[in-house]
Every structure is written in C-alpha cells, then in structure tokens.
C-alpha atoms as a PDB file:
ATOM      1  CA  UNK A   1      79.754  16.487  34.841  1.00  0.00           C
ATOM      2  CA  UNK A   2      79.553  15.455  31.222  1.00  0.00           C
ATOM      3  CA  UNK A   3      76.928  15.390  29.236  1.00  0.00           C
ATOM      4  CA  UNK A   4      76.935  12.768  26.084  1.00  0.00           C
ATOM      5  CA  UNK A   5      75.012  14.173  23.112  1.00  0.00           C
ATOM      6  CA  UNK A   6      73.729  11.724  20.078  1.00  0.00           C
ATOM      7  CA  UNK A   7      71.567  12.465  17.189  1.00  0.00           C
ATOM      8  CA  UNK A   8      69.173  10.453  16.053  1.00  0.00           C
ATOM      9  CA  UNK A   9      67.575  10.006  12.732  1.00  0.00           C
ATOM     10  CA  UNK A  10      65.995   5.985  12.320  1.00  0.00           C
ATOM     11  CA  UNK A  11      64.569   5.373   8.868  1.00  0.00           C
ATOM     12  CA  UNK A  12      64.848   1.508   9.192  1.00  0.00           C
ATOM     13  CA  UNK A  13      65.100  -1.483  12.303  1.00  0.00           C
ATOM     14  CA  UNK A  14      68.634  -2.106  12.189  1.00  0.00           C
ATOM     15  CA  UNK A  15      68.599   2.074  12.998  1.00  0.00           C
ATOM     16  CA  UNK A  16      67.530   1.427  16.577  1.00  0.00           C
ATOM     17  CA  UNK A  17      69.954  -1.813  17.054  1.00  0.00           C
ATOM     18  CA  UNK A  18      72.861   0.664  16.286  1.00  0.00           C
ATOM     19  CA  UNK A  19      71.527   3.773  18.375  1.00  0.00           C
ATOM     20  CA  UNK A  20      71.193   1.358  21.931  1.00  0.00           C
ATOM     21  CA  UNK A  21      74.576  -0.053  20.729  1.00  0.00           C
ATOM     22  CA  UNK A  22      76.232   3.343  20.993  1.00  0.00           C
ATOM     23  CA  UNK A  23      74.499   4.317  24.135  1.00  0.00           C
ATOM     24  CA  UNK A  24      75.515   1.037  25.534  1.00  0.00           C
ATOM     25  CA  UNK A  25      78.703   1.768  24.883  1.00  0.00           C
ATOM     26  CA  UNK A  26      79.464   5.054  26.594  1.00  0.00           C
ATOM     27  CA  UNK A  27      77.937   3.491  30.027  1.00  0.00           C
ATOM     28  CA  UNK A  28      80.581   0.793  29.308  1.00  0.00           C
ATOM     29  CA  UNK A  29      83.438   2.334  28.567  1.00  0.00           C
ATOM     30  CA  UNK A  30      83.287   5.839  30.670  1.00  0.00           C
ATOM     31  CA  UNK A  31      85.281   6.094  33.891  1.00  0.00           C
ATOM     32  CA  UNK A  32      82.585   8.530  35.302  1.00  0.00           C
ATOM     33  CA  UNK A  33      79.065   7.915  34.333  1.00  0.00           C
ATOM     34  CA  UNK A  34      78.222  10.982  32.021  1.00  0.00           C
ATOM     35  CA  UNK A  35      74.371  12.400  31.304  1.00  0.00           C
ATOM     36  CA  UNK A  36      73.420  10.735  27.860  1.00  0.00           C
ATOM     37  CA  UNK A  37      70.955  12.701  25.514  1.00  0.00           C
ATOM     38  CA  UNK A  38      69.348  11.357  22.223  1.00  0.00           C
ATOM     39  CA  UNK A  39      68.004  14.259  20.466  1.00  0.00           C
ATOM     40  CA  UNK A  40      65.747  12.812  17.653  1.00  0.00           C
ATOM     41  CA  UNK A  41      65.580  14.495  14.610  1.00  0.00           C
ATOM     42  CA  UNK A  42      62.272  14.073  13.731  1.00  0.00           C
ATOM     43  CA  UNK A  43      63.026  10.214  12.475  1.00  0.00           C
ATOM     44  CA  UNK A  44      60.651   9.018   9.372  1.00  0.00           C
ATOM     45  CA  UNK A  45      60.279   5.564  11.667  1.00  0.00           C
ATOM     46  CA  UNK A  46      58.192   7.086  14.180  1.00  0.00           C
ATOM     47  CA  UNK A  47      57.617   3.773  15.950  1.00  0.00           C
ATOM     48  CA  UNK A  48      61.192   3.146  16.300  1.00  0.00           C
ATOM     49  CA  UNK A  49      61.369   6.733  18.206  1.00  0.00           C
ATOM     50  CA  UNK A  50      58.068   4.936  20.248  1.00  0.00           C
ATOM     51  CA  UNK A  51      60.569   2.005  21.050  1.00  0.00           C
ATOM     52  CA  UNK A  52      63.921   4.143  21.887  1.00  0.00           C
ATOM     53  CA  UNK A  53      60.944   6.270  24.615  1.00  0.00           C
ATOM     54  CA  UNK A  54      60.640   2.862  25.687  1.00  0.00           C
ATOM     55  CA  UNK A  55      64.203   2.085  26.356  1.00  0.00           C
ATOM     56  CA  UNK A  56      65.343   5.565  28.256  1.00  0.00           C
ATOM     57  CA  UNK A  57      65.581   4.165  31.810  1.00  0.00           C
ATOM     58  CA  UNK A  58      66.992   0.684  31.114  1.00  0.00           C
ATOM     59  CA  UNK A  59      70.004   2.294  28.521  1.00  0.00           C
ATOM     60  CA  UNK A  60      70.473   5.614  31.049  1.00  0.00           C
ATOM     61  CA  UNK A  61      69.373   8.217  28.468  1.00  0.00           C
ATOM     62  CA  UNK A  62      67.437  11.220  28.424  1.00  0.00           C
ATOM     63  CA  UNK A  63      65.306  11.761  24.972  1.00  0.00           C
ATOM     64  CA  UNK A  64      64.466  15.117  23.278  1.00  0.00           C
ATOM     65  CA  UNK A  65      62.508  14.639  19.807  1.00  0.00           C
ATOM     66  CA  UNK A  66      62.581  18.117  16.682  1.00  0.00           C
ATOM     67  CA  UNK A  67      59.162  19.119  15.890  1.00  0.00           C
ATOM     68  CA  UNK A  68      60.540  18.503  12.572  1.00  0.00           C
ATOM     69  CA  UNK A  69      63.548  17.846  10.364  1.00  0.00           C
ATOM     70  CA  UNK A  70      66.615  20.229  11.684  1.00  0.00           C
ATOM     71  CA  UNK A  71      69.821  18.693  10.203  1.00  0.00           C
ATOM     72  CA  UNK A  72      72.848  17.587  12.828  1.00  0.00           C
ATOM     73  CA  UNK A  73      74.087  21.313  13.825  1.00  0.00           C
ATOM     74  CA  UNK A  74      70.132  22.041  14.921  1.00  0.00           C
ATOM     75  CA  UNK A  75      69.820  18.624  16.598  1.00  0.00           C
ATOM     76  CA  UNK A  76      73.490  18.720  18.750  1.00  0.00           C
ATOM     77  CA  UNK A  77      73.109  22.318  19.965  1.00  0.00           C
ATOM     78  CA  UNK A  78      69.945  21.209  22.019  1.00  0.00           C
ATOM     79  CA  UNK A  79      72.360  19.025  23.973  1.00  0.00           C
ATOM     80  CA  UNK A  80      75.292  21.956  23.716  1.00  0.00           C
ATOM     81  CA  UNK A  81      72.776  24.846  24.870  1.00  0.00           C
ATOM     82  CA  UNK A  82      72.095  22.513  28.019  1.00  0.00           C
ATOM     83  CA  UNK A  83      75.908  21.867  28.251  1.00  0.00           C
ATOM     84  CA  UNK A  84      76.791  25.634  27.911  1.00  0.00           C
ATOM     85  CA  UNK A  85      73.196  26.419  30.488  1.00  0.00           C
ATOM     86  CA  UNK A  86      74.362  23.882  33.103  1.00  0.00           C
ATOM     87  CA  UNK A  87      78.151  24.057  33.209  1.00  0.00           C
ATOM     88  CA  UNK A  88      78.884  20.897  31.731  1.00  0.00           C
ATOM     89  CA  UNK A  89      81.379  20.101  28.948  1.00  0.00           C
ATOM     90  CA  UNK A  90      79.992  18.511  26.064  1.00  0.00           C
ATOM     91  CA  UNK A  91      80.464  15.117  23.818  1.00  0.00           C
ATOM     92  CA  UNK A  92      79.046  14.415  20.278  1.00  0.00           C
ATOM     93  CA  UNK A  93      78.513  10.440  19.600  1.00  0.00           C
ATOM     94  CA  UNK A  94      77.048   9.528  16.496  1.00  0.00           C
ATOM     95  CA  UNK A  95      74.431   6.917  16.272  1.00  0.00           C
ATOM     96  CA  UNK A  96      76.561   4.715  14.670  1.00  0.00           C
ATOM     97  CA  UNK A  97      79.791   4.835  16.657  1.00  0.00           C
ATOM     98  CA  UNK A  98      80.711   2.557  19.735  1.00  0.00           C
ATOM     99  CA  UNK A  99      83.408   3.448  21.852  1.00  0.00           C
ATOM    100  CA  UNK A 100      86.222   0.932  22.672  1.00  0.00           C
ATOM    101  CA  UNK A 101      88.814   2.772  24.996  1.00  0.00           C
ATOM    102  CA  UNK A 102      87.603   2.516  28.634  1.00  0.00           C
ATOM    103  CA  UNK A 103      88.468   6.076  30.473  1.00  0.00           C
ATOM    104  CA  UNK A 104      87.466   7.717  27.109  1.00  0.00           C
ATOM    105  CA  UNK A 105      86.309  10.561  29.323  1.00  0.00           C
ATOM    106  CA  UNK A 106      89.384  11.161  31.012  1.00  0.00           C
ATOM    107  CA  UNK A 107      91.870  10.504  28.775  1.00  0.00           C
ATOM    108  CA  UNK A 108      89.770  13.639  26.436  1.00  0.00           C
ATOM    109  CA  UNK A 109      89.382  15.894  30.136  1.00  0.00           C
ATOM    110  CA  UNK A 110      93.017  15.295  30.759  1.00  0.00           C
ATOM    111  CA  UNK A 111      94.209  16.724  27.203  1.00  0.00           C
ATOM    112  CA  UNK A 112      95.616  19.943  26.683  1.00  0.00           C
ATOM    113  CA  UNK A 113      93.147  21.263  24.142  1.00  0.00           C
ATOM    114  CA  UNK A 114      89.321  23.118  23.923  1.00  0.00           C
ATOM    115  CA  UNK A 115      88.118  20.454  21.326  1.00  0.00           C
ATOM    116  CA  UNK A 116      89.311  16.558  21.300  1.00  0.00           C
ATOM    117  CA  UNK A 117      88.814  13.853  18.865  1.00  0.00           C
ATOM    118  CA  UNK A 118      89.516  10.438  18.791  1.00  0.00           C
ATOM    119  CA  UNK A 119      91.214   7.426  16.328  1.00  0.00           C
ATOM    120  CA  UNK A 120      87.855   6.216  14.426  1.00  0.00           C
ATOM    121  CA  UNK A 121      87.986   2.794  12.983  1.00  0.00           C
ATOM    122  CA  UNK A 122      86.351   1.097  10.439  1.00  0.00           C
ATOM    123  CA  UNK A 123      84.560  -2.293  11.400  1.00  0.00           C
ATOM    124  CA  UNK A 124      85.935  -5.947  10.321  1.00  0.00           C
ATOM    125  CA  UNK A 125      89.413  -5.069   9.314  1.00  0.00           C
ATOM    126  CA  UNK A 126      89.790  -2.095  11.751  1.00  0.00           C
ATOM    127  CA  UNK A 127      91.291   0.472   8.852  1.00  0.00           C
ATOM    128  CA  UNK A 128      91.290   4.137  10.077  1.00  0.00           C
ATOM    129  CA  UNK A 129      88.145   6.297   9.410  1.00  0.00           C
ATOM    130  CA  UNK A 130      89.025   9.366  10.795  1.00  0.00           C
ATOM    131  CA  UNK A 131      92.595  10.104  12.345  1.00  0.00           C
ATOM    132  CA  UNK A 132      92.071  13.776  12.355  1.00  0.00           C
ATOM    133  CA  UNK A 133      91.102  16.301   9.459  1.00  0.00           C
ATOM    134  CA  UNK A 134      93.326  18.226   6.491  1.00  0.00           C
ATOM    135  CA  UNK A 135      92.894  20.296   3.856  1.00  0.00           C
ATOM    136  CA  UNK A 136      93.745  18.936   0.449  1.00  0.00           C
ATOM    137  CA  UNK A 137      95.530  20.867  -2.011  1.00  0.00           C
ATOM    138  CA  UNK A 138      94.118  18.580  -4.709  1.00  0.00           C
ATOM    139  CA  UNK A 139      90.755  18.690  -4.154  1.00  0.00           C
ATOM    140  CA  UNK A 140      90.409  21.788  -2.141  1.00  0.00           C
ATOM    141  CA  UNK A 141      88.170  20.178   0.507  1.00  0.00           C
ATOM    142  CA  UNK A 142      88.686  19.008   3.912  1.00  0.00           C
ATOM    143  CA  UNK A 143      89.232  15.195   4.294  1.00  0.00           C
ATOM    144  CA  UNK A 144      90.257  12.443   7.180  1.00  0.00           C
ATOM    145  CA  UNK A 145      93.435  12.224   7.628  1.00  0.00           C
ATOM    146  CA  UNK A 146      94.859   8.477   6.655  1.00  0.00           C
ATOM    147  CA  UNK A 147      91.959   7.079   6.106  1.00  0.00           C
ATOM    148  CA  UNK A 148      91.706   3.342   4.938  1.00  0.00           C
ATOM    149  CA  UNK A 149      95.430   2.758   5.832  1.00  0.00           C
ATOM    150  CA  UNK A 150      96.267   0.462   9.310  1.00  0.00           C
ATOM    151  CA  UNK A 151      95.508   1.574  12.349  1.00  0.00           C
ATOM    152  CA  UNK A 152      98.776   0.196  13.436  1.00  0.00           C
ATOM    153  CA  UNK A 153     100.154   3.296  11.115  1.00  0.00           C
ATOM    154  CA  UNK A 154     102.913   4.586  13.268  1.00  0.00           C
ATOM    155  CA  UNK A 155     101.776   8.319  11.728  1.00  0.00           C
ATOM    156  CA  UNK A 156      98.397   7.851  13.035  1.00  0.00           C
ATOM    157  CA  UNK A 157      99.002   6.802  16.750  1.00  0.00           C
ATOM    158  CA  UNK A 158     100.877  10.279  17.014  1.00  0.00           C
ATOM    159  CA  UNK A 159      98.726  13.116  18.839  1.00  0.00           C
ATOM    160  CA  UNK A 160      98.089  16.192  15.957  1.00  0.00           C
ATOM    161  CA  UNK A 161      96.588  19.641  16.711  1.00  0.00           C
ATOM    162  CA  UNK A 162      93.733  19.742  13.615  1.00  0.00           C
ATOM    163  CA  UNK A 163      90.143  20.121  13.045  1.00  0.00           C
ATOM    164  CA  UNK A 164      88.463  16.987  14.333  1.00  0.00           C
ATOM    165  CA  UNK A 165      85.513  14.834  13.149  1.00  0.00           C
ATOM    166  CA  UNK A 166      82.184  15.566  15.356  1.00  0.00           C
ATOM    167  CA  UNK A 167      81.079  11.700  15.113  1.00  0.00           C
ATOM    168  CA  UNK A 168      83.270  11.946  17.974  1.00  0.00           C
ATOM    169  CA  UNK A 169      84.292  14.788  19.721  1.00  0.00           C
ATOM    170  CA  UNK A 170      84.711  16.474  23.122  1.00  0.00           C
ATOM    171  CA  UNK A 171      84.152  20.162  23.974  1.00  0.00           C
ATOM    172  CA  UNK A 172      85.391  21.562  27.096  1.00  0.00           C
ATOM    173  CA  UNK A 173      82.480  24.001  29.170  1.00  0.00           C
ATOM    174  CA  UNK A 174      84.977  26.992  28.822  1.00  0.00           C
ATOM    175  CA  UNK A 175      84.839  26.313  24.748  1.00  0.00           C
ATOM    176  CA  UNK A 176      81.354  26.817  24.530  1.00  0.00           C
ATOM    177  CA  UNK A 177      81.146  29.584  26.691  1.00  0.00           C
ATOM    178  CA  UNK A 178      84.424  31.508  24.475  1.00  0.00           C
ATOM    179  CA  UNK A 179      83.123  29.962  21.383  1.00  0.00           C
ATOM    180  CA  UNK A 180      79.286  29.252  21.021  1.00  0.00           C
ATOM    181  CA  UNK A 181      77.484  26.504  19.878  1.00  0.00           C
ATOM    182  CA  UNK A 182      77.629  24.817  16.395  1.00  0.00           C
ATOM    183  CA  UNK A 183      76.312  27.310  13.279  1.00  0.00           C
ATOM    184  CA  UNK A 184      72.804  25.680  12.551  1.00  0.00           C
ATOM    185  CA  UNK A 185      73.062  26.928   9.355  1.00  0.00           C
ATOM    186  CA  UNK A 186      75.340  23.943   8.405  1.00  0.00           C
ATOM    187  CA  UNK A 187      72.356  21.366   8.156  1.00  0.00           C
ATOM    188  CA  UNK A 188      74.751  18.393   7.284  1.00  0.00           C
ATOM    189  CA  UNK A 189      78.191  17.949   6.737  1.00  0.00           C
ATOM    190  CA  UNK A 190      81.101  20.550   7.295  1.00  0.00           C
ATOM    191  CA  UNK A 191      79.500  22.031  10.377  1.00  0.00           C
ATOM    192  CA  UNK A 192      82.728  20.033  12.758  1.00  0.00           C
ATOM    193  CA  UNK A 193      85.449  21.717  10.365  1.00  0.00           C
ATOM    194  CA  UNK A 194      83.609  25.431  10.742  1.00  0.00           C
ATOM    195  CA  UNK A 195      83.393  24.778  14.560  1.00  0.00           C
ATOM    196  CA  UNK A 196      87.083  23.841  14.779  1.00  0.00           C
ATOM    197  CA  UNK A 197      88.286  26.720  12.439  1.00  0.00           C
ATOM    198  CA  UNK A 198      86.299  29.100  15.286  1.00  0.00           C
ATOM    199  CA  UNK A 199      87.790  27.602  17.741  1.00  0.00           C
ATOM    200  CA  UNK A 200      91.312  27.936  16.392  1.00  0.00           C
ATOM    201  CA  UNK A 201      90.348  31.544  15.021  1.00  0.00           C
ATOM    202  CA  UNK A 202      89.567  32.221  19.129  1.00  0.00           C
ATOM    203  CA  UNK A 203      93.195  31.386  20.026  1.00  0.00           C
ATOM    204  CA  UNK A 204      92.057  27.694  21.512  1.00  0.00           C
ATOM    205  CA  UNK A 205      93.303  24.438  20.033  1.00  0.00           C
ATOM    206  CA  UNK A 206      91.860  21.229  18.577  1.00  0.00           C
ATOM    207  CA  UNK A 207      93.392  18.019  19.602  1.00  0.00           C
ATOM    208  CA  UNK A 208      93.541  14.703  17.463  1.00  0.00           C
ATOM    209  CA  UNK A 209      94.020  11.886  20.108  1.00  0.00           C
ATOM    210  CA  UNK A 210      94.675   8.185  19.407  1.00  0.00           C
ATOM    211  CA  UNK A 211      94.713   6.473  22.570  1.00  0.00           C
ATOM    212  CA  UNK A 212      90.653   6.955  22.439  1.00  0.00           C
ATOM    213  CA  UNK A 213      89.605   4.731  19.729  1.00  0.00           C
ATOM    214  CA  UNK A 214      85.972   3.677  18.347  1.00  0.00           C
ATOM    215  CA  UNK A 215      84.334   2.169  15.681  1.00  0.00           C
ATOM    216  CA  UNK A 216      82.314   4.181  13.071  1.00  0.00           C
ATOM    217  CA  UNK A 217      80.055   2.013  11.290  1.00  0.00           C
ATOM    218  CA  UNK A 218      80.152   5.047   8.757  1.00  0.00           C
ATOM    219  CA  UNK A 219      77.987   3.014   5.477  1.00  0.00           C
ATOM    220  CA  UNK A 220      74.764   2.409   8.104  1.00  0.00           C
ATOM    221  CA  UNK A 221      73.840   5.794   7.654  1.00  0.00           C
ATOM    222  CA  UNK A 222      75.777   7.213   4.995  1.00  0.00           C
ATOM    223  CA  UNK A 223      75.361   4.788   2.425  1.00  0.00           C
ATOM    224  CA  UNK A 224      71.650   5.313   1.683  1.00  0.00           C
ATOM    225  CA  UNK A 225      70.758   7.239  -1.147  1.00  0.00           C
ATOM    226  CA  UNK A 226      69.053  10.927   0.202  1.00  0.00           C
ATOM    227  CA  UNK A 227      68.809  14.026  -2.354  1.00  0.00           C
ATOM    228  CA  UNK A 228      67.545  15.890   0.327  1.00  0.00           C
ATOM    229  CA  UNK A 229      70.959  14.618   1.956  1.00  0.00           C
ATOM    230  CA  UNK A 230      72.736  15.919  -0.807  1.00  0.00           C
ATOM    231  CA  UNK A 231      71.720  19.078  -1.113  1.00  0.00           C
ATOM    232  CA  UNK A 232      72.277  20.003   2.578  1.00  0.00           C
ATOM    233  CA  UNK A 233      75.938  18.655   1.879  1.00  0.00           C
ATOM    234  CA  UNK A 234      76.435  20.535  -1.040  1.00  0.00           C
ATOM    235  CA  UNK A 235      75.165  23.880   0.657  1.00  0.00           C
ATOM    236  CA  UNK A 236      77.431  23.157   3.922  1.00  0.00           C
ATOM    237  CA  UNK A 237      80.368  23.355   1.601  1.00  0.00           C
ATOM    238  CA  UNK A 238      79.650  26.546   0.067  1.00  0.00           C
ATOM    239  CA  UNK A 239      79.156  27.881   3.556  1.00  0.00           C
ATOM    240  CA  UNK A 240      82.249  26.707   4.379  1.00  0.00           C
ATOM    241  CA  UNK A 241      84.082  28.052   1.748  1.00  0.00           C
ATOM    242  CA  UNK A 242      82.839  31.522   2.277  1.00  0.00           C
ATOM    243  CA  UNK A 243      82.600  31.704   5.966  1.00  0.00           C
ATOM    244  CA  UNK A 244      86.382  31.003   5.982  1.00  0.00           C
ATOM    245  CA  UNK A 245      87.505  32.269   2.314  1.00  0.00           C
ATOM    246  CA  UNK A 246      90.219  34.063   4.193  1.00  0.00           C
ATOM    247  CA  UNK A 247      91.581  31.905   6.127  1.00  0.00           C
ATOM    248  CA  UNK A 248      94.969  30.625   5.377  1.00  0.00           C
ATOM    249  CA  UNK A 249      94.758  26.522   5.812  1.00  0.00           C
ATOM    250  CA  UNK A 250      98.096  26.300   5.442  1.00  0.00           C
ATOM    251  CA  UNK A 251      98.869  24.471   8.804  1.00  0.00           C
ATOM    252  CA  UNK A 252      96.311  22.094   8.253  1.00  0.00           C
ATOM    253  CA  UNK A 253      98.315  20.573   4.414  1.00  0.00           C
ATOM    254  CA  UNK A 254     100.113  17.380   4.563  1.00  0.00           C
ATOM    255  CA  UNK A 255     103.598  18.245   4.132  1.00  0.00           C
ATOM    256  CA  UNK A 256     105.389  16.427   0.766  1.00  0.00           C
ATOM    257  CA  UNK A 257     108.612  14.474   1.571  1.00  0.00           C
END
C-alpha cells in the first residue's frame, strides 16, 4: 500500500482548483489506487479548507488540518509518521503538481533506489522544472538540474543517482524506517536536499527518473510575495549548510567538457 501525501496551504480560489486538480490526478494516473492525504497547513482561506472537507469522499482523500502554521517538513511528516506507523511507503505531491505518466507508482516501486523523483515540467511550453538536483560551484547552492531547457534534452531523459525535488518524490517503507522522517526544523525550502544527503550518508541511493513525468505549476504558489516565506527560506539554507558543512558534494557537480 501507498500512501500519497500533499500539503496544503490555500490563500486564494484558484488555490483549491489546483489542490482537487492534483488529487485528481493521482486517482488517474496510478496503476494501484494509493491512500491520498491532504494535510492542511493551517491555510489563511479557512473556507476554502471548509470546501476541500467538503470534497474528501468524491476526490478519495483523507484530510488532516495544523493547529497552526508548521512549514512543509512539519506538514509531510504527519503523512510519513503514518507511512513509517502502518508499513506503507510514502509519496510527496505538491498542491500544484499533476501527474501525467500512468503507472507512476510502479514505474517509482520498480526502481532500484530508497528515494525516487520524477522529470517535472513546466506548463504551456513543457520546459524542464526539475530533472534532478546539483550542487553549483558558482553559486554554492543546490539547484535543478537543466532547468528551462527541452524536455526532449537527450541529457535529461537519462536516469541519474542525485538528490531529488520533494514536489515529487517517492520513499520506500524500509527508507523511513533506516532513515526517519523529514527534519522539521527545515520550515521551507532545502528540507528534500537534507533528506536525500541522509539518505545517501545511510549507504541508500536517490534515483532521478524520467519516464515519470508531471507538471509543476511552480509560479501558483511560489510567485506570491511572503516575508514570512522568506525568512523560513533563508534559515533552511543556513541549516543546510551547517548540517552538512562536511560533506564533500563532489559527486553531485556537473562535470565541464
């Protein structure tokens, strides 16, 4: 059994549209009908929570709400404590993502890896989002790997073993159990990259895979203006950087031909 896990945060109408989309679509595309939870995190739009309530049996979806504002670590470990509890294995859907590849599930079971992530596209023109993760030497933060190029890019289709984007990503039961649940100290942003770099400090791989494909409608959410946003992003960084200040990234730096 696998259970779906999607955080929820609605500040405005077109928030709920894009939640039931991405519900809708794991139903639709998923070879074996997974458990879906929507853990709200305390939305500001409290009658579009009221609504979603509404929706749980006609979409398939079980609902959890935060007491208050917890940040996306907080809100996805409800969903992997009940993973890790009940002997599922775990998947993270953003809100705003909707899967295309039907048999996501299996294609992600059948990989040899503890963590899997998928080719994320970009709506409209369909230019990669998120084709895995590096390190950049330049900037000396982690970034997607060719994002904005084609997703016809003969690079991207190939299968990589790196970190992994959590907008999308599969954990196996035996991961959680070696590995633990996400660090809820990461409130927003950076919290995938730590989980991966445990999971490859615990001997386990991370697997990029491009036959599963979605689209991340990545500027719904992320392109409103949030301080409080901001300062959660910029203190996930800094616990990055310390929490793994000696680890050698190496293996994770585009190599210069």
């Amino acid at each position: 059994m696998t259970l779906v896990v999607i955080p929820v945060f609605m500040r405005e109408p077109p928030d709920f549209a894009v939640t039931l989309a991405a519900v809708e679509s794991v139903h639709r595309t998923a070879s074996d009908q997974p458990r879906v939870l929507l853990v709200d995190d305390c939305s500001p739009a409290r009658a579009l929570v009221l609504e979603l309530a509404a929706e749980r049996q006609r979409f398939g979806f079980e609902l959890r709400r935060n007491k208050v504002n917890e940040g996306f670590s907080r809100s996805v470990n409800v969903g992997l404590r009940m993973a890790l509890a009940e002997g599922e294995d775990a998947v993270l859907v953003n809100a705003d993502v909707e899967i295309l590849t039907p048999g996501w599930d299996r294609i992600m079971r059948d990989q040899d890896a503890a963590v899997v992530g998928a080719l994320l596209l970009y709506p409209g023109e369909q230019l990669i989002q998120h084709a895995g993760t590096f390190f950049s030497l330049l900037t000396r933060i982690w970034d997607h790997r060719f994002r904005f190029a084609p997703a016809t890019l003969p690079e991207a289709l190939v299968p990589c073993r790196c970190p992994v984007t959590a907008a999308f990503q599969y954990i196996r039961h035996s991961t959680l159990e070696a590995v633990g649940v996400y660090d809820p100290e990461f409130r927003m942003a950076w919290e995938d990259v730590d989980y991966c770099l445990r999971v490859f400090d615990a001997g386990l791989d991370c697997l990029y895979a491009p036959e599963v494909r979605a689209l991340h409608h990545e500027s719904i959410f992320r392109g409103r203006a949030d301080r409080h946003l901001d300062e959660w992003q910029s203190k996930g960084l800094a616990r990055l950087t310390d929490k793994h200040r000696h680890t050698n990234f190496a293996q994770w730096v585009p190599e210069l031909v």
